[in-house]
N, C-alpha and C. Protein backbone atom coordinates (compact mmCIF):
# COMPACT_ATOMS: atom_id res chain seq x y z
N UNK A 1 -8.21 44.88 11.93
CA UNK A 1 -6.88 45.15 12.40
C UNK A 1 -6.70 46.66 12.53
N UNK A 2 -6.43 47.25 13.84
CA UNK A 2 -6.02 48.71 13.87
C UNK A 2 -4.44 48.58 13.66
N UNK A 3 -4.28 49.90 14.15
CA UNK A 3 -2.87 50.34 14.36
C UNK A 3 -2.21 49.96 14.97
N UNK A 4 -3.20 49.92 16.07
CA UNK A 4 -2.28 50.01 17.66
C UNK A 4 -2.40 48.03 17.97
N UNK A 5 -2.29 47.18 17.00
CA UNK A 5 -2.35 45.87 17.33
C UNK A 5 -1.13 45.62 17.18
N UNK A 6 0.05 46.34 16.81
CA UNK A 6 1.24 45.67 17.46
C UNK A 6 2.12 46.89 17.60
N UNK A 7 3.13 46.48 18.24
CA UNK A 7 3.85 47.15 18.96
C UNK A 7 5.11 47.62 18.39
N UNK A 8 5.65 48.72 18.31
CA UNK A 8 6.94 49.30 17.69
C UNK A 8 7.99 48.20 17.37
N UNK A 9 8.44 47.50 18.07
CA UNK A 9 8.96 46.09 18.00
C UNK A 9 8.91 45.10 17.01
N UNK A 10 7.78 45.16 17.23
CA UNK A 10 7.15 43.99 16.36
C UNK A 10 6.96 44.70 14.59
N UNK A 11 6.24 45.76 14.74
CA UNK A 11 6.54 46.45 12.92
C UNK A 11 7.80 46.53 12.69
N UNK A 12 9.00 46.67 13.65
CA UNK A 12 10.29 46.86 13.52
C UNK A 12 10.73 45.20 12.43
N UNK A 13 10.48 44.31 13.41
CA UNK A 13 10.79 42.95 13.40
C UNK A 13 9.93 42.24 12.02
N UNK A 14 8.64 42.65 11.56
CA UNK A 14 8.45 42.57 10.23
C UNK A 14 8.74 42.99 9.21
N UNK A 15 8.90 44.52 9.18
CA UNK A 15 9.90 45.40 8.85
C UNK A 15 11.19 44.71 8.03
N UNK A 16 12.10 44.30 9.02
CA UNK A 16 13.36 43.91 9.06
C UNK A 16 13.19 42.32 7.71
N UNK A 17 11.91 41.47 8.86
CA UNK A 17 11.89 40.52 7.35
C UNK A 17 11.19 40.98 6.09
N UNK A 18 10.52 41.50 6.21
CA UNK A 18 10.09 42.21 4.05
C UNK A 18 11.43 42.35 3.81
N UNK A 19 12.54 43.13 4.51
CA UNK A 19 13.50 43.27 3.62
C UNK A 19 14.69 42.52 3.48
N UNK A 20 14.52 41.23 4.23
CA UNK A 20 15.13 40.40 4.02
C UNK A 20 14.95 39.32 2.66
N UNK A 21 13.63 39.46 2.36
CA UNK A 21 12.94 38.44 1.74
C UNK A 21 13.44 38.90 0.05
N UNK A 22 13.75 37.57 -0.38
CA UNK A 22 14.33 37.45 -1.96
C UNK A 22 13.46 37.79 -2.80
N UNK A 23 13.23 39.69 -2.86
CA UNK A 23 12.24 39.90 -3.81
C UNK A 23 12.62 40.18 -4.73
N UNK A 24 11.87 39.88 -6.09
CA UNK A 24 12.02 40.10 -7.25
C UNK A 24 12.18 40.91 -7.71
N UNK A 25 13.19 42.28 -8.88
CA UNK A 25 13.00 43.33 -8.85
C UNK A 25 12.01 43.78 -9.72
N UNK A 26 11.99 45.03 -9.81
CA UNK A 26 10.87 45.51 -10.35
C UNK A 26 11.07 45.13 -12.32
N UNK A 27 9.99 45.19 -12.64
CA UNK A 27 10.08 45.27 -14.11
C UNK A 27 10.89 46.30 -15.02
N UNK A 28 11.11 46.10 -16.02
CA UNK A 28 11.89 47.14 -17.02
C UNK A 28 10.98 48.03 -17.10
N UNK A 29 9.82 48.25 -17.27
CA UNK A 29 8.80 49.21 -17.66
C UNK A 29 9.12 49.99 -16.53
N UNK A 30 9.13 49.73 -15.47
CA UNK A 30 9.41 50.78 -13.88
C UNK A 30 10.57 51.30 -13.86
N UNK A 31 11.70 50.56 -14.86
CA UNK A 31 13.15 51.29 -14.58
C UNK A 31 13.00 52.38 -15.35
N UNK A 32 12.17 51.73 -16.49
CA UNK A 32 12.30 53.13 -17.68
C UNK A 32 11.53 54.20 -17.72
N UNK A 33 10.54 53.77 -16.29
CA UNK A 33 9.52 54.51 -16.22
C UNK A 33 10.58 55.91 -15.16
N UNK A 34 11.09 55.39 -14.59
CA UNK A 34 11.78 55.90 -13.30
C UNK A 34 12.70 57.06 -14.01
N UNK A 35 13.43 56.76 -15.20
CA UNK A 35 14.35 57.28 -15.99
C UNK A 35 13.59 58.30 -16.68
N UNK A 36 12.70 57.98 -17.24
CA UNK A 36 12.00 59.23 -17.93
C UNK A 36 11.34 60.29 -16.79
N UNK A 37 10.90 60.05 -15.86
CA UNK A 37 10.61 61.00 -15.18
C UNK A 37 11.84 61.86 -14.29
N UNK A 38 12.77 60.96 -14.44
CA UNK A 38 13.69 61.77 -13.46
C UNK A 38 14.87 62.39 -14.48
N UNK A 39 14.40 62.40 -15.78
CA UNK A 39 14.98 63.26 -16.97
C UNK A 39 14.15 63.93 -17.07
N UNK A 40 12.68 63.92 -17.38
CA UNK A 40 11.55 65.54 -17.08
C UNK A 40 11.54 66.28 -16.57
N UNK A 41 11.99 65.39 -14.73
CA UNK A 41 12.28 66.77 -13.82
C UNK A 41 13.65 67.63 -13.99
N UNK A 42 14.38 66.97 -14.62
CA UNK A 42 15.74 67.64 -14.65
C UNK A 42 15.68 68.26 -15.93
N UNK A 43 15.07 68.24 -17.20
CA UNK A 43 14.88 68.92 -17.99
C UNK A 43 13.81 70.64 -17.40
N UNK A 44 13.18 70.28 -16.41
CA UNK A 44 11.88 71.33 -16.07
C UNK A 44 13.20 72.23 -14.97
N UNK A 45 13.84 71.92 -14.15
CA UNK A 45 14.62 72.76 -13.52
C UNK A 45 16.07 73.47 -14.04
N UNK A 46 16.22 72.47 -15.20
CA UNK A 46 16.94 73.50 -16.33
C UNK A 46 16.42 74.57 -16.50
N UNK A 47 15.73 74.41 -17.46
CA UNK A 47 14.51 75.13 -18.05
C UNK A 47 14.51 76.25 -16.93
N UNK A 48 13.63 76.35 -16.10
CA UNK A 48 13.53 77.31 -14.67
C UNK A 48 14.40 77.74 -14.52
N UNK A 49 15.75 77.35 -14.05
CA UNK A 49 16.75 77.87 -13.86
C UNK A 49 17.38 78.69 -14.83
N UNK A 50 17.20 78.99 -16.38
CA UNK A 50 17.74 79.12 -17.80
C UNK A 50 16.63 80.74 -17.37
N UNK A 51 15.64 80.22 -16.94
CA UNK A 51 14.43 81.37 -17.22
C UNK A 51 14.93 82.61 -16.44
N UNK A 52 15.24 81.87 -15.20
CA UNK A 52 15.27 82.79 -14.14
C UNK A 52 16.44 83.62 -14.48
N UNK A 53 17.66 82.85 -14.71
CA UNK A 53 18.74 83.99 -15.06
C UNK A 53 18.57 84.78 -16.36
N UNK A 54 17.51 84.63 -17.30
CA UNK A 54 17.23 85.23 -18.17
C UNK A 54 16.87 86.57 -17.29
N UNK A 55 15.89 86.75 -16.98
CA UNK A 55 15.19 87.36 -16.15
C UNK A 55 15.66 88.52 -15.69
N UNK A 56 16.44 88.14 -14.05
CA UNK A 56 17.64 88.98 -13.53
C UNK A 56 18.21 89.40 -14.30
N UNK A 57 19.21 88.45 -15.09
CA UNK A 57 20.01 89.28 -16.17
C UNK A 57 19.37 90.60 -16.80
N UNK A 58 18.38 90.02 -17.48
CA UNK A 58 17.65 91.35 -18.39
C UNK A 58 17.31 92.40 -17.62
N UNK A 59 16.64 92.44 -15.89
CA UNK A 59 16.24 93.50 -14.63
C UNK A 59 17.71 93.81 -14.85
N UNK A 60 18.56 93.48 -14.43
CA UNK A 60 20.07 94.17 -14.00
C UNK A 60 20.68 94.94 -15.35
N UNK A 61 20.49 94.04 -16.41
CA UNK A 61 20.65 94.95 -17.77
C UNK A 61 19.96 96.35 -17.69
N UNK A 62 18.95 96.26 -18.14
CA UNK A 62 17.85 97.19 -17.79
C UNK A 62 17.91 98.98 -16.86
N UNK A 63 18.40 98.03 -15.82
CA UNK A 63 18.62 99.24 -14.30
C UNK A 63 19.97 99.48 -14.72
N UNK A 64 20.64 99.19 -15.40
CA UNK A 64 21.92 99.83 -15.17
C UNK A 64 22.12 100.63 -16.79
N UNK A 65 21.48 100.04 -17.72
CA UNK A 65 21.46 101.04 -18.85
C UNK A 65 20.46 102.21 -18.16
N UNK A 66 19.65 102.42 -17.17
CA UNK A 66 19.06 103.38 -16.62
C UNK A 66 19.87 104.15 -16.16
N UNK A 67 20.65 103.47 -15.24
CA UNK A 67 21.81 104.69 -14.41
C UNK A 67 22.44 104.98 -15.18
N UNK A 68 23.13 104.41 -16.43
CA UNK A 68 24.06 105.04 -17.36
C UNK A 68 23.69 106.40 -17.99
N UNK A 69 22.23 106.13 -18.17
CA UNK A 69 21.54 107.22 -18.70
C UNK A 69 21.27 108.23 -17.73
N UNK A 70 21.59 108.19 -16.60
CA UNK A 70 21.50 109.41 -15.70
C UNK A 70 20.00 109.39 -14.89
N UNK A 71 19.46 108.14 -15.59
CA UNK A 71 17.52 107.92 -15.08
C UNK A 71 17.29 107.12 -13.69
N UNK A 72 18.39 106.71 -13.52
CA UNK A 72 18.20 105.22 -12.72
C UNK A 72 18.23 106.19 -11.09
């Protein structure tokens, strides 16, 4: 079976029934699986985000206790 054995239409029209069809949902292990990773990523872009304004903050601290000092 290639690709090109059916026609936009027709993947449309199978398409349409997979998602018609009374499927079962997924297991608890996949919900909880789903939950923990999408609390990792949101714990990791905290995190990043926490870093980064550390960061700036401390450069902008920094440069401006410079200019205060007449160095900057």
């Amino acid at each position: 079976m290639k690709k090109d054995d059916f026609t936009e239409e027709e993947l449309k029209a199978l398409y349409s029934g997979f998602l018609d069809r009374n499927c079962e949902p997924a297991p608890e292990a996949v919900s909880e699986a789903y939950t923990a990773i999408s609390k990792a990523q949101e714990d990791y872009l905290c995190a990043l985000e926490e870093y980064q304004f550390r960061e700036v903050f401390m450069y902008g601290y920094e440069l401006g206790m410079k200019s205060a000092e007449g160095k900057g």
